[in-house]
N, C-alpha and C. Protein backbone atom coordinates (compact mmCIF):
# COMPACT_ATOMS: atom_id res chain seq x y z
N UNK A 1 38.84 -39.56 20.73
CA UNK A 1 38.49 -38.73 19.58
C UNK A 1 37.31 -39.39 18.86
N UNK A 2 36.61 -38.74 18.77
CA UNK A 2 35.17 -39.22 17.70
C UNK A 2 35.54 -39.62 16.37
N UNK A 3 34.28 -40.63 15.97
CA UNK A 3 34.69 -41.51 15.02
C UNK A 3 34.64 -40.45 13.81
N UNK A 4 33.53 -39.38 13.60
CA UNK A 4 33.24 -38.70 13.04
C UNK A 4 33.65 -36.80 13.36
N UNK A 5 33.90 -36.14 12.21
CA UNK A 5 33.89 -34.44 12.95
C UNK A 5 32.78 -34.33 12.05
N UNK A 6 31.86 -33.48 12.20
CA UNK A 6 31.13 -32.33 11.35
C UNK A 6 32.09 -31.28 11.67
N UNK A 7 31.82 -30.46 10.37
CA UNK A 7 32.36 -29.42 9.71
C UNK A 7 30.89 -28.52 8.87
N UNK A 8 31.03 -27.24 8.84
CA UNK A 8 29.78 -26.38 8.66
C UNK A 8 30.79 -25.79 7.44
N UNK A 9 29.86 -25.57 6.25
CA UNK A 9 30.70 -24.64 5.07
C UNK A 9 29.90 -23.59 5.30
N UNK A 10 29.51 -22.55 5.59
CA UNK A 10 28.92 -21.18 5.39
C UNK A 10 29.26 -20.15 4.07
N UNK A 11 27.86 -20.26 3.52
CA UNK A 11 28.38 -19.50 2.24
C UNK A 11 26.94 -18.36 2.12
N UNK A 12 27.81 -17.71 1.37
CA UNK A 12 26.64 -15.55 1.45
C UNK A 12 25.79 -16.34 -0.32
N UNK A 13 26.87 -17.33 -1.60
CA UNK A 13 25.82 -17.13 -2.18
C UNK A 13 25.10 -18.76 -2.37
N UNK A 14 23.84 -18.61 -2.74
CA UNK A 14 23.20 -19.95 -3.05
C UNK A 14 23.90 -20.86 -4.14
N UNK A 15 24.61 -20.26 -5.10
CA UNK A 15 24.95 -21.08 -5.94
C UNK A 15 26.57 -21.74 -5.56
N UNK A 16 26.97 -21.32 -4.97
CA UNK A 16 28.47 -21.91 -4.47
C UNK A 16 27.78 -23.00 -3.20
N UNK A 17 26.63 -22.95 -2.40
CA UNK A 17 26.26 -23.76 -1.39
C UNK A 17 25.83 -25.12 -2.47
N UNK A 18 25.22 -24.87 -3.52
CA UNK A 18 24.52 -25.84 -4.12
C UNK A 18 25.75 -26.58 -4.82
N UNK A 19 26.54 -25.70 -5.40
CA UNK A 19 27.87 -26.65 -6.15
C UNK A 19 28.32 -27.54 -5.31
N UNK A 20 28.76 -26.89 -3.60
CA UNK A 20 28.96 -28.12 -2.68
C UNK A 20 28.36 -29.18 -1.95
N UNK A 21 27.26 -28.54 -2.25
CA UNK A 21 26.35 -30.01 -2.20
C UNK A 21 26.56 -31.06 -2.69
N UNK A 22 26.20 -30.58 -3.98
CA UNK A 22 26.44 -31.67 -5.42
C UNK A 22 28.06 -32.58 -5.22
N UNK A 23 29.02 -31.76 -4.74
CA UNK A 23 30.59 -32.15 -4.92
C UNK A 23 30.91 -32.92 -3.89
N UNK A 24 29.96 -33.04 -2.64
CA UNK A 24 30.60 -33.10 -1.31
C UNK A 24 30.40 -35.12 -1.15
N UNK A 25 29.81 -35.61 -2.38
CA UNK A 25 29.80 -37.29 -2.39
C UNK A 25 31.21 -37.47 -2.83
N UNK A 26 31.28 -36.37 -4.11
CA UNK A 26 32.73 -37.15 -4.90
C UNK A 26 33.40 -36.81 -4.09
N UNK A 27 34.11 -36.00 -3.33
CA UNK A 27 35.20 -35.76 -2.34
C UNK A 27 34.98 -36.68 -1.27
N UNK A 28 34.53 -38.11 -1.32
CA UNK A 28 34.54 -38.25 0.08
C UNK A 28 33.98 -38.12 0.67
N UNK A 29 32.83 -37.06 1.10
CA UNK A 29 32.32 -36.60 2.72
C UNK A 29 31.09 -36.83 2.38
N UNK A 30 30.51 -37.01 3.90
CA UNK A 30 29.26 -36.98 4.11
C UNK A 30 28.15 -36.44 4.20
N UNK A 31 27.47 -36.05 4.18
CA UNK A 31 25.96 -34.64 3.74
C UNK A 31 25.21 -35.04 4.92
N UNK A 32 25.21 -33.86 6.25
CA UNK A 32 24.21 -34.14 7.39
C UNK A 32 23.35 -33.72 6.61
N UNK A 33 23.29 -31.86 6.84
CA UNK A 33 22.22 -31.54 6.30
C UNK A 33 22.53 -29.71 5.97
N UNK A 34 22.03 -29.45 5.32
CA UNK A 34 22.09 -28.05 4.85
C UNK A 34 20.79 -27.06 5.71
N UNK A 35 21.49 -25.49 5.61
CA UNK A 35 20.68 -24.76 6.69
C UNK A 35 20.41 -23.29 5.56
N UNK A 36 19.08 -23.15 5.33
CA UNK A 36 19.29 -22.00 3.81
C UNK A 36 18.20 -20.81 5.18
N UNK A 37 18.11 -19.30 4.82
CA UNK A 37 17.42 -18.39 5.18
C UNK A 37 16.50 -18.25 4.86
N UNK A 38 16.13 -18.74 3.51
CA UNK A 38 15.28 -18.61 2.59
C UNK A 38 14.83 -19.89 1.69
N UNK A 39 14.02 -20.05 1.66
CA UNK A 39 13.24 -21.34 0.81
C UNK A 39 13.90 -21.35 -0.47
N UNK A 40 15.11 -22.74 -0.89
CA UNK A 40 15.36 -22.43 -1.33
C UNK A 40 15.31 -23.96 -2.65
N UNK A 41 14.99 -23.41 -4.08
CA UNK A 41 14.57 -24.92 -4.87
C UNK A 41 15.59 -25.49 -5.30
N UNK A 42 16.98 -24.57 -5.74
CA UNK A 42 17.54 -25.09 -6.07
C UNK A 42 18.84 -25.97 -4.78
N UNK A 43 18.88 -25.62 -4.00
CA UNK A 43 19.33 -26.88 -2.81
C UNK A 43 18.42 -27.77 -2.87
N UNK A 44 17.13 -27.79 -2.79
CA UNK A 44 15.86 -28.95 -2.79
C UNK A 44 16.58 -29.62 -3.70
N UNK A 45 16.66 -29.29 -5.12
CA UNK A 45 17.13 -29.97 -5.90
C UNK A 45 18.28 -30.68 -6.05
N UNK A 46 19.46 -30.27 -5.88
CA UNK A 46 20.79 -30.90 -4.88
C UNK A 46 20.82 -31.59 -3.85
N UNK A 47 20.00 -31.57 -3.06
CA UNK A 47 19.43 -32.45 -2.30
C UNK A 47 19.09 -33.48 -2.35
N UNK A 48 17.96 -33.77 -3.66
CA UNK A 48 17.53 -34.99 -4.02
C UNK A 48 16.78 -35.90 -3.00
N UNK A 49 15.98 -34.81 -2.43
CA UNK A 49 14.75 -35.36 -1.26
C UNK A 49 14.09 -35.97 -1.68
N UNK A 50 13.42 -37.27 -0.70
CA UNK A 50 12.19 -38.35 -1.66
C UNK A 50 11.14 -37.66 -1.46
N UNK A 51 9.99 -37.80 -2.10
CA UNK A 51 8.44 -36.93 -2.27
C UNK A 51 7.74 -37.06 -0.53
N UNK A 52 7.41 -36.10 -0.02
CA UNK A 52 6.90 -36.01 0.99
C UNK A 52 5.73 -36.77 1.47
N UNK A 53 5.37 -37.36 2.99
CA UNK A 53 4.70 -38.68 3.05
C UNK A 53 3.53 -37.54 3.45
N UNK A 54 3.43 -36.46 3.79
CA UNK A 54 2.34 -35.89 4.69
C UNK A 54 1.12 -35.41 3.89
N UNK A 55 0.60 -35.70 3.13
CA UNK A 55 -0.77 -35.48 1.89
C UNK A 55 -1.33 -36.84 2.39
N UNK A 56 -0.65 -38.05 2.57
CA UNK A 56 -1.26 -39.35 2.80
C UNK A 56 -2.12 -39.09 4.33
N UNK A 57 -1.07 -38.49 5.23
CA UNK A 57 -1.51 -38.33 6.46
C UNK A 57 -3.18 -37.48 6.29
N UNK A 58 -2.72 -36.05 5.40
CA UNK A 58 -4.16 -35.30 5.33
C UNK A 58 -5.02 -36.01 4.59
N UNK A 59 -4.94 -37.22 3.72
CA UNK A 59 -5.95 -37.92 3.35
C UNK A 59 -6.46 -38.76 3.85
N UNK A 60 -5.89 -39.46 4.99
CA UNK A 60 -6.35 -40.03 5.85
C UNK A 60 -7.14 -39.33 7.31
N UNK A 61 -6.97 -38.22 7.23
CA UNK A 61 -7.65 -36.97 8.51
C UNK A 61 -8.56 -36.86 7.61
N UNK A 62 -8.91 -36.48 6.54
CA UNK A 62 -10.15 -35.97 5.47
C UNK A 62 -10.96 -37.65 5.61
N UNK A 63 -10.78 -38.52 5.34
CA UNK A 63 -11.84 -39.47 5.12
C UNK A 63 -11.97 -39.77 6.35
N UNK A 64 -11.35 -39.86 7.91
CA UNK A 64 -11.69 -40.40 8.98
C UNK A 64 -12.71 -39.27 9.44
N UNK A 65 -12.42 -37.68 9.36
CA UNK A 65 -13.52 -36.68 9.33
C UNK A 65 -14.76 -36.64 9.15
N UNK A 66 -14.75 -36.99 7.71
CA UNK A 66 -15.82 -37.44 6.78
C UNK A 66 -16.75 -38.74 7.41
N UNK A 67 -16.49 -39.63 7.47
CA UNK A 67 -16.98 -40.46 8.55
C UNK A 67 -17.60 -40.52 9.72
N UNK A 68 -16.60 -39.50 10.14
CA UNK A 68 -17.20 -38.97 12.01
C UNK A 68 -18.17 -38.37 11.65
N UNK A 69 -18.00 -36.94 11.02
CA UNK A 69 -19.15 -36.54 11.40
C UNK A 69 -20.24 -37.01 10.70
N UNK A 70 -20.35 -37.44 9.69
CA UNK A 70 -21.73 -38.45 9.25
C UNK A 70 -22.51 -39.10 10.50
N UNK A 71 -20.84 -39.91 11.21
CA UNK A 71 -21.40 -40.97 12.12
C UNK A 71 -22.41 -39.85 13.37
N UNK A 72 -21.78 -38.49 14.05
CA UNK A 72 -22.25 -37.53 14.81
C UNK A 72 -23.62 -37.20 14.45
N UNK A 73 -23.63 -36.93 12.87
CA UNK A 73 -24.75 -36.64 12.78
C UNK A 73 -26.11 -37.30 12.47
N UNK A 74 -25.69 -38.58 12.50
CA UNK A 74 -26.86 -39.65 12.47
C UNK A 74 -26.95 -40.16 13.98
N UNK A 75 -26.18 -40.12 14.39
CA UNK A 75 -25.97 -40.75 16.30
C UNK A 75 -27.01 -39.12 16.41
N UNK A 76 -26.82 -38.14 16.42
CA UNK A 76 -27.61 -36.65 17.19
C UNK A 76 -28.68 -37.05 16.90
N UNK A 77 -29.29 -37.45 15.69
CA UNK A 77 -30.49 -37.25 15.19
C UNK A 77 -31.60 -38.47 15.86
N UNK A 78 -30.76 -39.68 15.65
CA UNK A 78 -31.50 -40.62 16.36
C UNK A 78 -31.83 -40.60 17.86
N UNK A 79 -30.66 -40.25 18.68
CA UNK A 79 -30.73 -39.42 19.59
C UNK A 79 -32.66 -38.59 20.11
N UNK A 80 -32.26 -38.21 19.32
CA UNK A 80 -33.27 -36.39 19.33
C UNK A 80 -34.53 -37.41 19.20
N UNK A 81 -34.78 -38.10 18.09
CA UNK A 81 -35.54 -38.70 17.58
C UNK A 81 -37.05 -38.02 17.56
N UNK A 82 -37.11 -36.52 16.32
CA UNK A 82 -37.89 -35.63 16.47
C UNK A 82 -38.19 -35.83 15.21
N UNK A 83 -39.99 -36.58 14.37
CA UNK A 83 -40.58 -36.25 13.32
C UNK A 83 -40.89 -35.45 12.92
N UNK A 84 -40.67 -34.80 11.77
CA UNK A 84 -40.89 -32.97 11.61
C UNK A 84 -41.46 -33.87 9.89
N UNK A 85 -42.65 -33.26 10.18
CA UNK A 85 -43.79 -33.02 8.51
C UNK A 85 -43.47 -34.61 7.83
N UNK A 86 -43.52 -35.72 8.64
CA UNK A 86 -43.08 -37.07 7.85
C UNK A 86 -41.58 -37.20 7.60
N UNK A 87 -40.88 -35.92 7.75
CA UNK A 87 -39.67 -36.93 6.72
C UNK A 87 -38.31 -37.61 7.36
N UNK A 88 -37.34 -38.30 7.08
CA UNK A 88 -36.76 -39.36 8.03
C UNK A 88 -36.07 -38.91 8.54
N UNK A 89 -35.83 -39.82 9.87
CA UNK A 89 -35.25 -39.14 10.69
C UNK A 89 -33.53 -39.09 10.52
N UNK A 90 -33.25 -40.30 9.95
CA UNK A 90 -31.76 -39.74 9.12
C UNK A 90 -31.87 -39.53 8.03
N UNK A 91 -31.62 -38.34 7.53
CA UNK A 91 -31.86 -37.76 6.13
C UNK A 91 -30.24 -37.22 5.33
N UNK A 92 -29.96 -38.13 4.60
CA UNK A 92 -28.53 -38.04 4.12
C UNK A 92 -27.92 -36.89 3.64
N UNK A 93 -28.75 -35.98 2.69
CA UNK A 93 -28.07 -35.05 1.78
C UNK A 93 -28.04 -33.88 3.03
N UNK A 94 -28.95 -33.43 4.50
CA UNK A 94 -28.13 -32.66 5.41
C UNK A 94 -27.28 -33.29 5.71
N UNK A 95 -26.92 -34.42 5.71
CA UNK A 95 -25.88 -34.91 6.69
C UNK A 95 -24.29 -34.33 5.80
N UNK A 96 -25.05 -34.69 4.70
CA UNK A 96 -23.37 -34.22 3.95
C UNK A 96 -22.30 -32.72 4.50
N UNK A 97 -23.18 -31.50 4.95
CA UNK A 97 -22.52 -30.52 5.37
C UNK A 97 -22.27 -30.97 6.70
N UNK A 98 -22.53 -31.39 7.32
CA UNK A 98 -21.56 -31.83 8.28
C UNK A 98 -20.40 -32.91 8.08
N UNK A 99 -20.64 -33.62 7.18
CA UNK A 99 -19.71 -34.00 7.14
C UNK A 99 -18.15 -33.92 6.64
N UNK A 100 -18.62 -32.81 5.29
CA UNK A 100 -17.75 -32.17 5.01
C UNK A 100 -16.85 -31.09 5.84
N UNK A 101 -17.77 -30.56 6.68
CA UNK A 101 -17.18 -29.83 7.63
C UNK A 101 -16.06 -30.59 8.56
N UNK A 102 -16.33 -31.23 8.88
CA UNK A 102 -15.47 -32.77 9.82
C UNK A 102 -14.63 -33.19 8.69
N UNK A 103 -14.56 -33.16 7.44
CA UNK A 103 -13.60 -33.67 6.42
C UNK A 103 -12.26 -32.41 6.88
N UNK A 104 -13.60 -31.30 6.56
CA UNK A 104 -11.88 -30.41 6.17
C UNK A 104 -11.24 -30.07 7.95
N UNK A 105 -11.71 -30.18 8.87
CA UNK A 105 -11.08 -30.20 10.27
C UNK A 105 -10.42 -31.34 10.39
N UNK A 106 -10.87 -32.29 10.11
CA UNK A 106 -9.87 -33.66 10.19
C UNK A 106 -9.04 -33.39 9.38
N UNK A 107 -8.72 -33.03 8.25
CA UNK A 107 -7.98 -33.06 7.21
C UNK A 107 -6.87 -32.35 8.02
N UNK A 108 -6.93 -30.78 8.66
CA UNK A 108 -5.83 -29.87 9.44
C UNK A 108 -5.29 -30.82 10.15
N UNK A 109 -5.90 -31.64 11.22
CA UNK A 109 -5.44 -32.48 12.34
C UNK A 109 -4.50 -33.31 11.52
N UNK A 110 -4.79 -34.27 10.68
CA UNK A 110 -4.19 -34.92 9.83
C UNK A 110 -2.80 -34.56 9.12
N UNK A 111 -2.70 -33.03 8.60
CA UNK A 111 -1.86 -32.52 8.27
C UNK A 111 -0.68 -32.18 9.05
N UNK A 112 -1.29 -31.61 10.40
CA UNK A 112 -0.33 -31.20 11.18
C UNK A 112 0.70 -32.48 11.85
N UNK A 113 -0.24 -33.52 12.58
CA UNK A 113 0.08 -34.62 12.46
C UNK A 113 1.53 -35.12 11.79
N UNK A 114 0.71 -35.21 10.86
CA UNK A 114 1.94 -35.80 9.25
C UNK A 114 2.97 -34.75 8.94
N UNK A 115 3.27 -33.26 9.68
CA UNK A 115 4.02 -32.25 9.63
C UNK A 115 5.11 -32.98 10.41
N UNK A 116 4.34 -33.26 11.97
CA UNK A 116 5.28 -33.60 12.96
C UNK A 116 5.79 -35.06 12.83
N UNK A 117 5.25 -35.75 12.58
CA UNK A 117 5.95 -37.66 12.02
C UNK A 117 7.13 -37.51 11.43
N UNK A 118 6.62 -36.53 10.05
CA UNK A 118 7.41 -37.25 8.73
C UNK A 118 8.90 -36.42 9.22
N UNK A 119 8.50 -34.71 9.79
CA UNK A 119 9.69 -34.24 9.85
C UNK A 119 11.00 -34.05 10.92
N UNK A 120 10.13 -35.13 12.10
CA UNK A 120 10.58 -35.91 13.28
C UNK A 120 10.91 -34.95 14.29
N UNK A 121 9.79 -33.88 14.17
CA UNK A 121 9.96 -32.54 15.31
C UNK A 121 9.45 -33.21 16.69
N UNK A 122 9.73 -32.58 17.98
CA UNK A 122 10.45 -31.71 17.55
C UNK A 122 12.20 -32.46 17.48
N UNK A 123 13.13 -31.63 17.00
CA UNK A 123 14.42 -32.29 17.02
C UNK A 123 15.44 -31.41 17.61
N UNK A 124 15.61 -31.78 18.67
CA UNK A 124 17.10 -31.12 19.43
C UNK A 124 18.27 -31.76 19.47
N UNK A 125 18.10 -32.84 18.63
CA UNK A 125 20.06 -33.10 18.36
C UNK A 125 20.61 -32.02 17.33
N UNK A 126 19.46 -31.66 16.28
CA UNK A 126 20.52 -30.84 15.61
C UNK A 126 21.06 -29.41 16.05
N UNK A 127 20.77 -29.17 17.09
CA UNK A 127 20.88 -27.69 17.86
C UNK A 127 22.42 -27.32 18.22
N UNK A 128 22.54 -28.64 18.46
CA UNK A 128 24.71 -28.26 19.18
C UNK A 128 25.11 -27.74 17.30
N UNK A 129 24.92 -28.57 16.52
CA UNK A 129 25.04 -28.12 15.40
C UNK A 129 24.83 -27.16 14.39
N UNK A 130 24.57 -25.97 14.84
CA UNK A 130 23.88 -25.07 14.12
C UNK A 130 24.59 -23.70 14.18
N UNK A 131 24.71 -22.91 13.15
CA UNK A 131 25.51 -21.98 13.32
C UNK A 131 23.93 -20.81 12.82
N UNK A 132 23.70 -19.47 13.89
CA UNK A 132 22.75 -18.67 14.39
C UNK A 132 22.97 -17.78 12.65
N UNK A 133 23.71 -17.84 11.94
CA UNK A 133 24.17 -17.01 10.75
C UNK A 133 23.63 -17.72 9.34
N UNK A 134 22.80 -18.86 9.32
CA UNK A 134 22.20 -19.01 8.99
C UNK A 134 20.56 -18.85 8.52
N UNK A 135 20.33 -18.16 9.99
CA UNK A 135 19.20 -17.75 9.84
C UNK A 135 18.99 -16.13 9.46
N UNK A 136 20.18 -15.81 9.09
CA UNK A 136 19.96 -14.42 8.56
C UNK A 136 20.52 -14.60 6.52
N UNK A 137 21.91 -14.59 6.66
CA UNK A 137 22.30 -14.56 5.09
C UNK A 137 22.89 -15.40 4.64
N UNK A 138 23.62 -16.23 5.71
CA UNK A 138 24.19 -17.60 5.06
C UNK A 138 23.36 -18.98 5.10
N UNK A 139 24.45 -19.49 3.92
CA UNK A 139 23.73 -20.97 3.69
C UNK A 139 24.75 -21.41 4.34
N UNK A 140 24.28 -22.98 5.23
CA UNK A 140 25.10 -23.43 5.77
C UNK A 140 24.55 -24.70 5.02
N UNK A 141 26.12 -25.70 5.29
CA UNK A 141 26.41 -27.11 4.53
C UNK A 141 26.89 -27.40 5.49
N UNK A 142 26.46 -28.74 6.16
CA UNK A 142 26.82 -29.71 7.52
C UNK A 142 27.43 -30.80 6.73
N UNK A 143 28.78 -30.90 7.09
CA UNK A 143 29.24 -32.33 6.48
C UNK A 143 30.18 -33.10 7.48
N UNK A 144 30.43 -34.48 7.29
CA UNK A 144 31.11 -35.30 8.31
C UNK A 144 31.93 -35.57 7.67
N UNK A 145 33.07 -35.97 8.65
CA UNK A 145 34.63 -36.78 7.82
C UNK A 145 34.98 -37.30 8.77
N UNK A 146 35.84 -38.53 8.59
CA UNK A 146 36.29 -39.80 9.09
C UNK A 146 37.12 -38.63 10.21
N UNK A 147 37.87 -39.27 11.10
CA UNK A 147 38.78 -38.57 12.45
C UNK A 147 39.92 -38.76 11.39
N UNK A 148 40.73 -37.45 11.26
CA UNK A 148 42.16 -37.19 10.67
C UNK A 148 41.55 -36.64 9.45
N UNK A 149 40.31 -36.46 8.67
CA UNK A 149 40.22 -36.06 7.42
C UNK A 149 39.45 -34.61 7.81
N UNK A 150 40.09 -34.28 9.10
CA UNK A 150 39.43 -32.69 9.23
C UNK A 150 39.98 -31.60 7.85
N UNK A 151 41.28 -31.31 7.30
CA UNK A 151 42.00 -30.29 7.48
C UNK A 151 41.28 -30.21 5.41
N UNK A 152 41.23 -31.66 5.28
CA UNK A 152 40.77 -31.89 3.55
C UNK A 152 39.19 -31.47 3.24
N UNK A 153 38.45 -31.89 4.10
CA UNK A 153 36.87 -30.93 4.10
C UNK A 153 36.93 -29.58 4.37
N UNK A 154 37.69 -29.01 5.33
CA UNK A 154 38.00 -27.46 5.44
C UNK A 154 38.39 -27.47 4.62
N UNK A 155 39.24 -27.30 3.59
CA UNK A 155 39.84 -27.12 2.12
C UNK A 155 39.36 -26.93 1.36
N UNK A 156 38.17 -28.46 1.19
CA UNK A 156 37.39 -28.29 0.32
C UNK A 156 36.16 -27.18 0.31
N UNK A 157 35.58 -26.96 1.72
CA UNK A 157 34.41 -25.89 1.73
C UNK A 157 35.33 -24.82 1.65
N UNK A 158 36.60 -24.41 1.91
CA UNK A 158 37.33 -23.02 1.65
C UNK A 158 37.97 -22.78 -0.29
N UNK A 159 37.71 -23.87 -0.64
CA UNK A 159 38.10 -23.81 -1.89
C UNK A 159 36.62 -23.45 -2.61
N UNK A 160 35.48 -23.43 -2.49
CA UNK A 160 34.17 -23.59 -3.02
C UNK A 160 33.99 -22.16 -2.54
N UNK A 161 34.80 -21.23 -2.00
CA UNK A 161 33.70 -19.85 -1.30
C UNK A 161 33.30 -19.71 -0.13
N UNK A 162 33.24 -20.82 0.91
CA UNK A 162 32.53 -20.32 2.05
C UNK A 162 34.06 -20.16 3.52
N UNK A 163 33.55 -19.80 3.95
CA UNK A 163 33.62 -19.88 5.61
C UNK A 163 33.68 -21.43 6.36
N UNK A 164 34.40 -21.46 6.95
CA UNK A 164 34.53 -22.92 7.87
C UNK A 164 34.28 -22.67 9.21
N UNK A 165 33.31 -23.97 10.01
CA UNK A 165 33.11 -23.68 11.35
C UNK A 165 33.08 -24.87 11.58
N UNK A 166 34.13 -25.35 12.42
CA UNK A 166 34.02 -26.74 13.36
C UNK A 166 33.29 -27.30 14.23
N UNK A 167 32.69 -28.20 14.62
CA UNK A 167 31.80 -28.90 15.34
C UNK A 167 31.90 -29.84 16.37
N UNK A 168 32.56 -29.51 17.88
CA UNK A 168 33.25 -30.50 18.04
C UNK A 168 32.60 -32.10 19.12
């Protein structure tokens, strides 16, 4: 028998999912993770997620961008190495639209990047775990309990409003 069960609370409203959020430390149990239909702030908030790492990632794609293509467009030019009416052959203030251009493309790469790191996609362990009724009207609440403390977490998510679904 596993050291651990998950147990799924399924609930129709947001505010009975969020009360068991909040409740599911003092009772004991453990918080995998919650499954909402809809973007939802106040679970964010019950939640108590740390501030997201992926802006660092797009700020680091924006200045390595920024760089490149400067670096592209002074490498082309010297390259070419074509005098037009005296003036130099790396000439900074064109260079800036390219480089900005390479800022904000690096910046996407960067972003997407820092999408897939921080949010550790893709992820197929949580798949055995997932109940398909989530993605329409219920909120689902994933929680763990010691082996023998099945029957007291069902209780508790049946005492809060929802639906119980075992995990085995």
């Amino acid at each position: 028998m596993p050291a651990e069960t998950c147990i799924m609370g399924l609930f129709k409203d947001e505010g009975k999912a969020v009360r068991a959020i909040l409740e599911l430390p003092a009772a004991g149990f453990r918080l995998h993770r919650a499954h909402s239909p809809i973007p939802s702030h106040k679970i964010l908030e019950a939640l108590k997620l740390k501030k997201s790492r992926v802006g660092w990632f797009t700020l680091a794609g924006g200045i390595l961008g920024f760089f490149t293509g400067f670096a592209l467009a002074i490498f082309t030019a010297v390259q070419w190495n074509l005098i037009v009416s005296g003036k130099p052959i790396v000439s900074l203030i064109p260079f800036f639209i390219v480089g900005f251009e390479f800022t904000i493309l690096f910046s996407v790469f960067g972003n997407v990047v820092g999408l897939l790191v921080c949010s550790r996609l893709p992820d197929y362990r949580g798949l055995e775990s997932y109940d398909p009724r989530c993605s329409g009207e219920h909120f689902g609440v994933l929680a763990a309990c010691a082996a023998g403390r099945e029957g007291e977490l069902m209780d508790f998510f049946q005492k809060k409003g929802g639906e119980v679904k075992v995990f085995a």
